[in-house]
C-alpha atoms as a PDB file:
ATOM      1  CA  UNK A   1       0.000   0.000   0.000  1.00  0.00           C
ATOM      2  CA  UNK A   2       1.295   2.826  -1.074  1.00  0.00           C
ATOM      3  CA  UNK A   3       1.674   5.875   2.230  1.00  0.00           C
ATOM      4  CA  UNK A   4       2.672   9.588   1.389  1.00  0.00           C
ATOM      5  CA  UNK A   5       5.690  11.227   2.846  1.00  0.00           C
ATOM      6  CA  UNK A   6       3.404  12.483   5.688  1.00  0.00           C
ATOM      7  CA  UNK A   7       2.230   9.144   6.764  1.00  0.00           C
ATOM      8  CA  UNK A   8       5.252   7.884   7.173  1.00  0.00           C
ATOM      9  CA  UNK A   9       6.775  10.449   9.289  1.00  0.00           C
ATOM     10  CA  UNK A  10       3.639   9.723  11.357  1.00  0.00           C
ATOM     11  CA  UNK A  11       3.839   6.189  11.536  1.00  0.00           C
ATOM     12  CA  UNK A  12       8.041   7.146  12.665  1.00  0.00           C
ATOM     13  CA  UNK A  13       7.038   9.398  15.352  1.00  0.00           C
ATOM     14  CA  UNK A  14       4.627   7.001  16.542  1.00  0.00           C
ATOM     15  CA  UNK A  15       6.728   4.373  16.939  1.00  0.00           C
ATOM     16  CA  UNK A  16       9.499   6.393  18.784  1.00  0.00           C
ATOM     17  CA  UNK A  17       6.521   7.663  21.404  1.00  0.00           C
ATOM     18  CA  UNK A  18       5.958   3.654  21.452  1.00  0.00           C
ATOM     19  CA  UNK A  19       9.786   3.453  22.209  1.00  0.00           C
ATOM     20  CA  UNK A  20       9.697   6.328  24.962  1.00  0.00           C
ATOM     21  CA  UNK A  21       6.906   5.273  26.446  1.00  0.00           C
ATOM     22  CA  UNK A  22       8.808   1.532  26.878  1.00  0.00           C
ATOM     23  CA  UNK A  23      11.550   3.196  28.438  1.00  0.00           C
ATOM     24  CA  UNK A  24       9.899   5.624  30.388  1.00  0.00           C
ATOM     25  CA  UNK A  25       7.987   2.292  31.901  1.00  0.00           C
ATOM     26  CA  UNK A  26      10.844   0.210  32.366  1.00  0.00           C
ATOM     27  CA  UNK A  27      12.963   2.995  34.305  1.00  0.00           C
ATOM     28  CA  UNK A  28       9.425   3.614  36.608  1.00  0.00           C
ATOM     29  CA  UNK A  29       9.204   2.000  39.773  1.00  0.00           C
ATOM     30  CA  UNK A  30       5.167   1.984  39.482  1.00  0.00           C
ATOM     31  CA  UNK A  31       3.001   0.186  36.624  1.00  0.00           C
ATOM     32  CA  UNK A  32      -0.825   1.109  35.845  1.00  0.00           C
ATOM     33  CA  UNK A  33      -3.137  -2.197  36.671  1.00  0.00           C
ATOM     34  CA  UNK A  34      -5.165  -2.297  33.462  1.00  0.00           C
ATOM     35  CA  UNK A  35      -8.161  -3.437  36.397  1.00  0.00           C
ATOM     36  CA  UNK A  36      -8.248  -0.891  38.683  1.00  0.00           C
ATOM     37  CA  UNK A  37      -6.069   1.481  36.643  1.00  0.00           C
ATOM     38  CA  UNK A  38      -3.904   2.343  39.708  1.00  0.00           C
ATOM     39  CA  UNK A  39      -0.519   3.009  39.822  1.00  0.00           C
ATOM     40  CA  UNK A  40       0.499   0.316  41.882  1.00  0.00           C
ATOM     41  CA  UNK A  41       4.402  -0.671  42.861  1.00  0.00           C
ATOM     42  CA  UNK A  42       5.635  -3.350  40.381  1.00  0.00           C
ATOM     43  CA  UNK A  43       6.556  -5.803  43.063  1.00  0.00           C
ATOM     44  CA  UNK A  44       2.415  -6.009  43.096  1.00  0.00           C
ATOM     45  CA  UNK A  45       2.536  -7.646  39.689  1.00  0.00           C
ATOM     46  CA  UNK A  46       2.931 -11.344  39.277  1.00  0.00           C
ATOM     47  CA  UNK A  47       5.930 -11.990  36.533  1.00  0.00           C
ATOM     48  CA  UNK A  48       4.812 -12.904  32.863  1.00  0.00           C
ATOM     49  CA  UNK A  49       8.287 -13.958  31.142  1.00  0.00           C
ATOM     50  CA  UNK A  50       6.338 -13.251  27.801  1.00  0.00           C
ATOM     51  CA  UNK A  51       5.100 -10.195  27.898  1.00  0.00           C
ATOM     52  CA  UNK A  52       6.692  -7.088  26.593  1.00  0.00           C
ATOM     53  CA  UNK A  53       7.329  -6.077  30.392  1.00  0.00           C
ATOM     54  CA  UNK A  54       7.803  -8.971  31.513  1.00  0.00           C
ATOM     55  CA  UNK A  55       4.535  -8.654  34.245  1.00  0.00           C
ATOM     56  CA  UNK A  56       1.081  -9.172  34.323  1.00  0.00           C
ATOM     57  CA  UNK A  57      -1.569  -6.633  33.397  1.00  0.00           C
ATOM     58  CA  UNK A  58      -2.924  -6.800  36.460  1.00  0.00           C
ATOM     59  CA  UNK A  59      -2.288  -6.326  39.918  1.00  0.00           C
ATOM     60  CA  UNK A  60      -1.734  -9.199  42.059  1.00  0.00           C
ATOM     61  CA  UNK A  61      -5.208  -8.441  44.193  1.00  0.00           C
ATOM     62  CA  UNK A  62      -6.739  -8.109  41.218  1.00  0.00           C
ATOM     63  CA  UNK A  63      -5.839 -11.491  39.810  1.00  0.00           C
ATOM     64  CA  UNK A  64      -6.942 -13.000  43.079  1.00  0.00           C
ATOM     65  CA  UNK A  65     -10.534 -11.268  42.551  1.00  0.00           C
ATOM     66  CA  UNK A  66     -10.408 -12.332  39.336  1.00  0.00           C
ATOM     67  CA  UNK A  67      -9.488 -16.104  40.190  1.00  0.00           C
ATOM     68  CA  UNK A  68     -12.038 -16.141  43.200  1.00  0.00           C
ATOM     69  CA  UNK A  69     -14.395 -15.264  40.960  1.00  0.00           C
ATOM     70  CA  UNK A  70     -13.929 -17.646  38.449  1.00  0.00           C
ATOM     71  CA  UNK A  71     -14.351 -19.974  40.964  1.00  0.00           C
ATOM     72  CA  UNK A  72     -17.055 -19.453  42.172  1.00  0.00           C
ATOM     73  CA  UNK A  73     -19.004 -19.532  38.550  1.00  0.00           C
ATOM     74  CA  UNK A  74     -17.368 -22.888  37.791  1.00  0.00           C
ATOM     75  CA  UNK A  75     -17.963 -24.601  40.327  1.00  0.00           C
ATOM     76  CA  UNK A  76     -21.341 -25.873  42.339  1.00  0.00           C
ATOM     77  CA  UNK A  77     -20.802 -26.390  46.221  1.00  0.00           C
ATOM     78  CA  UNK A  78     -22.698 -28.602  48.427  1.00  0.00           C
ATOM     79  CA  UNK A  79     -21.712 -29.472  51.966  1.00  0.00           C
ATOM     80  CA  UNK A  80     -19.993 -32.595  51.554  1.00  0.00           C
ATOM     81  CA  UNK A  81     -17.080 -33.832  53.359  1.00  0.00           C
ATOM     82  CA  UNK A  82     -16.070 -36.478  50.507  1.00  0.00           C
ATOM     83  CA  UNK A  83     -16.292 -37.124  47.260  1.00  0.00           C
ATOM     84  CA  UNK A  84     -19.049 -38.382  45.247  1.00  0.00           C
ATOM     85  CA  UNK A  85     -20.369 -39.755  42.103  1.00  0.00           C
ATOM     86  CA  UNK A  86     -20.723 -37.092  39.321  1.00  0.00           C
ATOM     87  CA  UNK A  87     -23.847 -35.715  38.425  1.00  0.00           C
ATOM     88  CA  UNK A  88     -22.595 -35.599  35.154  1.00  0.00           C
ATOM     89  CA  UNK A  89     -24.892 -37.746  32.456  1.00  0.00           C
ATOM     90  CA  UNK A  90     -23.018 -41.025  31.805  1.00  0.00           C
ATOM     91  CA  UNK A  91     -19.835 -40.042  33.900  1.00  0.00           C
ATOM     92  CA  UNK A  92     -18.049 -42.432  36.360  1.00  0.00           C
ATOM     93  CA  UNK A  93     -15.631 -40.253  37.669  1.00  0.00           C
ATOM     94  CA  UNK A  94     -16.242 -39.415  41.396  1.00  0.00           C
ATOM     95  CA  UNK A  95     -16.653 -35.699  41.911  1.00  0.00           C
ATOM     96  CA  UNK A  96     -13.769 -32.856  43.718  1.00  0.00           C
ATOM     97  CA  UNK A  97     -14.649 -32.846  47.847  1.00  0.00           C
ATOM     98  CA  UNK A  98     -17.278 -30.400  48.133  1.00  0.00           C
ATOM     99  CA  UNK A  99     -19.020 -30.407  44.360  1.00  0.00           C
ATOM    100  CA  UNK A 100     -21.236 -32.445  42.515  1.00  0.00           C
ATOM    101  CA  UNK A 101     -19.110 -32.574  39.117  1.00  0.00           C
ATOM    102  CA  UNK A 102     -15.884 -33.601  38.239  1.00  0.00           C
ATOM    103  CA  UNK A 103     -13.225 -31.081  36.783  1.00  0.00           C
ATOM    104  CA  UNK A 104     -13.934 -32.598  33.014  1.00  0.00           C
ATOM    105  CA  UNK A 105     -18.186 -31.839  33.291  1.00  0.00           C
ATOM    106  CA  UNK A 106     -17.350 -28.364  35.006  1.00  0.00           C
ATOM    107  CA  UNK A 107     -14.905 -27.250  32.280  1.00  0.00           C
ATOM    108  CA  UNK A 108     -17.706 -28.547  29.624  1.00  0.00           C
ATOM    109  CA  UNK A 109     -20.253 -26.432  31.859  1.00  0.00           C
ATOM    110  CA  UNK A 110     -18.385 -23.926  31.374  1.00  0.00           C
ATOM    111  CA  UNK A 111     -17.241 -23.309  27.731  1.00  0.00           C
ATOM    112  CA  UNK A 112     -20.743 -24.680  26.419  1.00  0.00           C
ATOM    113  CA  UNK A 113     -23.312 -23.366  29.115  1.00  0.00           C
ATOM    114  CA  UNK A 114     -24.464 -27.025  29.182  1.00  0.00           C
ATOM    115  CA  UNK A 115     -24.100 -30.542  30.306  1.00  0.00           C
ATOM    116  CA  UNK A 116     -24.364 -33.761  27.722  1.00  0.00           C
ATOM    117  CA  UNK A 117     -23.182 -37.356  28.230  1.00  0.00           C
ATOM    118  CA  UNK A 118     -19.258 -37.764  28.150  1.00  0.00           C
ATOM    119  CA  UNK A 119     -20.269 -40.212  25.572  1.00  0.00           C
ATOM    120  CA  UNK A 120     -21.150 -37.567  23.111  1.00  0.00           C
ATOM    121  CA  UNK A 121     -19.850 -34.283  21.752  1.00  0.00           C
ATOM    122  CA  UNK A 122     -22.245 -31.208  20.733  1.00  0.00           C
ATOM    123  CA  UNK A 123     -22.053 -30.535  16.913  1.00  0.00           C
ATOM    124  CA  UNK A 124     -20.449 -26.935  16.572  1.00  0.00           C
ATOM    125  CA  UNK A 125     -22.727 -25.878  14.366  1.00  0.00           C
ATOM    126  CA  UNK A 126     -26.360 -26.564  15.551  1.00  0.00           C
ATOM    127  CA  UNK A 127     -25.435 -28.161  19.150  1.00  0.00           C
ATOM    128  CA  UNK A 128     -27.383 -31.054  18.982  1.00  0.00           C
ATOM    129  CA  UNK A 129     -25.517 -33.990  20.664  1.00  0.00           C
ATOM    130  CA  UNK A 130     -23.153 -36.544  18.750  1.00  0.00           C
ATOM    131  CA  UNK A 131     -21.973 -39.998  19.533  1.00  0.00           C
ATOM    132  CA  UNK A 132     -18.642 -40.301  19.801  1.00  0.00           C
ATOM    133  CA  UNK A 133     -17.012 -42.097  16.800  1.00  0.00           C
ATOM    134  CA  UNK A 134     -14.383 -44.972  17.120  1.00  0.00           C
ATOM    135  CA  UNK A 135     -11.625 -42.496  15.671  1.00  0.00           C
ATOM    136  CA  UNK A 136     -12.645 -40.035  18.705  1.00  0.00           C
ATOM    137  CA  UNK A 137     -14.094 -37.428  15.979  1.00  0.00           C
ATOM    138  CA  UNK A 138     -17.998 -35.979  16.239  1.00  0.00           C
ATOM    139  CA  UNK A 139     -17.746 -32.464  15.569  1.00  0.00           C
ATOM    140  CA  UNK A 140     -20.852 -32.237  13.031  1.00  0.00           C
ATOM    141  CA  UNK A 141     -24.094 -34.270  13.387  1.00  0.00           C
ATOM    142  CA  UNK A 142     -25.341 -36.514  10.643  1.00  0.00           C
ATOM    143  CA  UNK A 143     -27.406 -33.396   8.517  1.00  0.00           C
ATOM    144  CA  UNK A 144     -24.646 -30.672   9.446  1.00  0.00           C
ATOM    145  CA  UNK A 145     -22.312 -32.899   8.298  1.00  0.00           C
ATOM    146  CA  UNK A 146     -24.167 -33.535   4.865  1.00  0.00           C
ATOM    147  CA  UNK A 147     -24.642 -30.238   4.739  1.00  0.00           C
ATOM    148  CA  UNK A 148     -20.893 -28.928   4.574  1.00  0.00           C
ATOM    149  CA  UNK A 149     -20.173 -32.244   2.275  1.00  0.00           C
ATOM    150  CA  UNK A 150     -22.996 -31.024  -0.172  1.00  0.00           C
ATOM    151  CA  UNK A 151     -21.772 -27.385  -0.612  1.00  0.00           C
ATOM    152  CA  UNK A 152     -17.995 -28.284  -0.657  1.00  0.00           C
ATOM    153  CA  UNK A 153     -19.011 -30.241  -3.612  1.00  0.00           C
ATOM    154  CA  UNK A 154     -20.967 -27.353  -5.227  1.00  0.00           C
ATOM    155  CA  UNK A 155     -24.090 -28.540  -5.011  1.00  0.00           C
ATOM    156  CA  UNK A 156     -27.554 -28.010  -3.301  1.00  0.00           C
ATOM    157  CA  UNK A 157     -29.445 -30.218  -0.938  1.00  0.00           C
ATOM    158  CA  UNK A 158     -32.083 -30.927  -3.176  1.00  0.00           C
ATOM    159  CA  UNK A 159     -29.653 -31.780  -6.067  1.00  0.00           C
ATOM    160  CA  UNK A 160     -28.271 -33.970  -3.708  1.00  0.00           C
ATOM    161  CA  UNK A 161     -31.651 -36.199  -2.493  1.00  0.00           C
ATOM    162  CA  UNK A 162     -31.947 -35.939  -6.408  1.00  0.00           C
ATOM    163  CA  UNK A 163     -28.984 -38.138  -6.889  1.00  0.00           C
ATOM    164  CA  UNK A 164     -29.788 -40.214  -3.759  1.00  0.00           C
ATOM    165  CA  UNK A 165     -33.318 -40.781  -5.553  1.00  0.00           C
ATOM    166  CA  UNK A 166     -31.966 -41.261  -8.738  1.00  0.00           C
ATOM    167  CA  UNK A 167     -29.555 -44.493  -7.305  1.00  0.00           C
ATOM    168  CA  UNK A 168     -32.324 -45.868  -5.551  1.00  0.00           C
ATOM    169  CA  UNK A 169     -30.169 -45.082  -2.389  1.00  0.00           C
ATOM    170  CA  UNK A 170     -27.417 -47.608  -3.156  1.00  0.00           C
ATOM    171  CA  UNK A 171     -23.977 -46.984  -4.518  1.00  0.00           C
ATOM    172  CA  UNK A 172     -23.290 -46.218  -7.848  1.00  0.00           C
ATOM    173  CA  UNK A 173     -20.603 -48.853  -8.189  1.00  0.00           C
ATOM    174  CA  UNK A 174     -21.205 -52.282  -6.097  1.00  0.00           C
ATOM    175  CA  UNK A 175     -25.062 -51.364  -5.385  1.00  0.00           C
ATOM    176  CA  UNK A 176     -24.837 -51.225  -1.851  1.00  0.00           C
ATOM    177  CA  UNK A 177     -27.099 -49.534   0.245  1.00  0.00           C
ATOM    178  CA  UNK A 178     -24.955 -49.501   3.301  1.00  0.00           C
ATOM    179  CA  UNK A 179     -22.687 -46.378   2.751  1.00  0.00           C
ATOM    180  CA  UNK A 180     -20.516 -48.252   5.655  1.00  0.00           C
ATOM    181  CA  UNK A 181     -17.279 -45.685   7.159  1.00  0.00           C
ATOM    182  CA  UNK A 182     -19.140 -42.623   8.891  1.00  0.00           C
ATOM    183  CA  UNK A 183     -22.759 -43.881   7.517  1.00  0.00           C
ATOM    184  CA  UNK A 184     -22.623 -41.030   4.242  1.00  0.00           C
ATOM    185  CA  UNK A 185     -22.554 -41.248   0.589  1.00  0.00           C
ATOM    186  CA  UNK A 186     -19.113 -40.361  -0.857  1.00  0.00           C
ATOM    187  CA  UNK A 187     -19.855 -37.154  -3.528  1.00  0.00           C
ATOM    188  CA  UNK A 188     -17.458 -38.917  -6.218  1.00  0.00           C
ATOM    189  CA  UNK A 189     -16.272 -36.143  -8.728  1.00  0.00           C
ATOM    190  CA  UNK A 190     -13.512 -35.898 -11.956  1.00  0.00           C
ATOM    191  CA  UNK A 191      -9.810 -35.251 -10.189  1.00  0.00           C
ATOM    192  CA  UNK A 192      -8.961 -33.998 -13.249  1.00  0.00           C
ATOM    193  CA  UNK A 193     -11.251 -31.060 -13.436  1.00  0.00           C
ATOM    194  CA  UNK A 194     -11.084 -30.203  -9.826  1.00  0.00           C
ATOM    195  CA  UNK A 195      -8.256 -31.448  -7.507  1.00  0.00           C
ATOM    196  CA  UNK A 196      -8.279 -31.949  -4.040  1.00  0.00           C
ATOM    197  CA  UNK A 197     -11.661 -32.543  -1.980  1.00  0.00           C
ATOM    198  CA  UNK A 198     -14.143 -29.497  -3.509  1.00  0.00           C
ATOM    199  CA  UNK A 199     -15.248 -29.648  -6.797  1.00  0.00           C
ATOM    200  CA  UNK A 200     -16.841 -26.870  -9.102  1.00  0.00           C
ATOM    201  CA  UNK A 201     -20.243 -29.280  -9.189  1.00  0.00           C
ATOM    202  CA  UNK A 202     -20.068 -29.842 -12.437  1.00  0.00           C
ATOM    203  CA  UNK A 203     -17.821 -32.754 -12.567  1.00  0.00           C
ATOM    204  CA  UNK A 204     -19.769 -34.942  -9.912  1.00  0.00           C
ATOM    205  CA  UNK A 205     -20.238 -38.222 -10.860  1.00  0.00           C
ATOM    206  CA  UNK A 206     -21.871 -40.112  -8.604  1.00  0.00           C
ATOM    207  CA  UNK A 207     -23.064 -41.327  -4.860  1.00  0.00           C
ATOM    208  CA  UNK A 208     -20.039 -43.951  -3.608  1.00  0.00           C
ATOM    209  CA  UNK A 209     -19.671 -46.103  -0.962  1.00  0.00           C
ATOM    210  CA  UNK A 210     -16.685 -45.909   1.641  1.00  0.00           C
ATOM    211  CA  UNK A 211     -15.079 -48.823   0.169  1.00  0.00           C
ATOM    212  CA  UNK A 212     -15.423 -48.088  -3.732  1.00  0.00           C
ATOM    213  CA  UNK A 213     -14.703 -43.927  -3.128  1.00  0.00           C
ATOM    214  CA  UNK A 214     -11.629 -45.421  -1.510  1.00  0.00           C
ATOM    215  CA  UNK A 215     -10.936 -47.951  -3.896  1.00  0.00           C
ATOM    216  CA  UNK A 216     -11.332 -45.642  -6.847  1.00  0.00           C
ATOM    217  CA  UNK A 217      -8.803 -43.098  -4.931  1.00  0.00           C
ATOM    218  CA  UNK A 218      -5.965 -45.727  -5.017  1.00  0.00           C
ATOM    219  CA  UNK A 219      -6.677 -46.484  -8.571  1.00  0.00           C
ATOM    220  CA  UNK A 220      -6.038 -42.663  -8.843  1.00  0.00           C
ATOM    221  CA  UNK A 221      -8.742 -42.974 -11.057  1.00  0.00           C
ATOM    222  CA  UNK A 222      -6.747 -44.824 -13.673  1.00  0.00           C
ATOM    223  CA  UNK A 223      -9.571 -46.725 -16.034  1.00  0.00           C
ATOM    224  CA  UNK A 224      -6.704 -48.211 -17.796  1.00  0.00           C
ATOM    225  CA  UNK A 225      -5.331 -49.594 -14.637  1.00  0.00           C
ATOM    226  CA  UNK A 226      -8.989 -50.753 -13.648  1.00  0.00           C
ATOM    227  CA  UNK A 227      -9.906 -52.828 -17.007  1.00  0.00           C
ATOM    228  CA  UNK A 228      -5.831 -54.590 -16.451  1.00  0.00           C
ATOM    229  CA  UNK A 229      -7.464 -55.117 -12.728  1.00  0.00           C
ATOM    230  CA  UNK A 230     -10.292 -56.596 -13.801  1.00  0.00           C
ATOM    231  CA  UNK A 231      -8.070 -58.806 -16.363  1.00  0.00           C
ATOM    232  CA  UNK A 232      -5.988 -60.195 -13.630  1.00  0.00           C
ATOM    233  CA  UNK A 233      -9.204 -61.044 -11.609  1.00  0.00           C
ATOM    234  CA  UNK A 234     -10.039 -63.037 -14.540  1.00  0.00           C
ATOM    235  CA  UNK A 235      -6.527 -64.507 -14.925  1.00  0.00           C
ATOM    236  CA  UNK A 236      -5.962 -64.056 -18.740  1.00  0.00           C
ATOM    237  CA  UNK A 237      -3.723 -61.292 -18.246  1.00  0.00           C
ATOM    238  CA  UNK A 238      -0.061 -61.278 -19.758  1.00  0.00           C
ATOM    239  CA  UNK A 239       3.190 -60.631 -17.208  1.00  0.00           C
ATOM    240  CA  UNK A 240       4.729 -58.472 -19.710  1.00  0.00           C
ATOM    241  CA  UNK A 241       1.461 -56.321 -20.207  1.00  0.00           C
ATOM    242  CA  UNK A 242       1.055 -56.375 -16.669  1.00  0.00           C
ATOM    243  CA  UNK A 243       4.891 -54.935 -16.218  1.00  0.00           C
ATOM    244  CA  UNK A 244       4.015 -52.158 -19.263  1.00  0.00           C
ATOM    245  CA  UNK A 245       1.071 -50.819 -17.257  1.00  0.00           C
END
């Protein structure tokens, strides 16, 4: 982008008041808490290696507050002198002396605003609960899932149940009608015209299984290496064809 003379003597003298100002605060023997915005001795200032000087924004009673508070919300006391079972739906894990839930369901209280079985994950999009998978993955449910598989493809939801329709809900290839892998339809498409896994929608071929979308990918879509595959199935095919392909 393209600045005048002007700007950049502003952008100059802005970064030497940036400079000043960093010295000016490192030879001070005070530091304004950005809480209570008091000048407060830095020896009241828990040390942040990382920061630019080197302590924390705020002041150390200030961080306590802070930290009792935080407490407080996260956690649900009762008057218990032990531990117990969580309350937690489908959770085995006995709970912290003096609460009902165990640190895993509190920190899930916390970041979603709600509880669901440890068994199951909340989709990020609509927040409807997901089993877990074997691989340890559920971040979509079954429709939003569809959903971003349909439009990475280029193509609508009703084009979509149009090609389901159209198959008789069975793959295109062995006539399955168990889509088997995550339970979905593999949106098969032409490689050629669009690498990679989004296509332009007008090179979709066809509704896959798990096991022919993945057979077809280590074929690298080859039909020359498919009809020699089918040949050697058959057992009439020559060693020294076999070695040209």
């Amino acid at each position: 982008m393209y600045r005048s003379k002007d700007g950049k003597a502003v952008l100059a003298r802005r970064a030497m008041e940036r400079e000043a100002r960093k010295v000016e605060a490192a030879n001070s023997s005070t530091k304004s808490c950005g809480k209570c915005r008091k000048d407060v001795p830095k020896s009241d200032f828990y040390p942040v290696p990382g920061s630019t000087s080197g302590l924390h924004s705020y002041c150390k009673p200030c961080v306590r507050n802070e930290n009792n508070a935080r407490r407080a919300l996260r956690s649900t006391t009762i008057p218990l002198t032990d531990p117990v079972p969580c309350w937690g739906p489908d959770c085995d894990n006995m709970s912290r002396r003096g609460t009902i839930l165990c640190k895993p369901c509190r920190m899930q209280l916390t970041r979603t605003g709600r509880l669901i079985s440890r068994k199951m994950y909340a989709c990020q999009v609509c927040g409807e609960p997901v089993p877990q998978s074997s691989n340890g993955r559920g971040l979509y449910c079954k429709g939003c899932n569809t959903t971003r598989n349909v439009r990475r493809h280029g193509l609508t939801l009703l084009q979509y149940e149009e090609m389901v329709e159209a198959q008789g809900d069975a793959c295109a290839i062995c006539g399955t009608r168990d889509p088997i892998g995550r339970g979905k339809w593999h949106i098969d498409h032409d490689h050629d015209c669009c690498p990679g896994t989004h296509s332009c929608g007008k090179c979709v071929r066809g509704l896959l299984c798990s096991r022919c979308n993945t057979g077809l990918g280590l074929f690298q879509d080859n039909s020359r290496v498919l009809v020699n595959a089918l040949t050697y199935l058959q057992g009439s095919i020559p060693s020294n064809e076999l070695r040209a392909s």
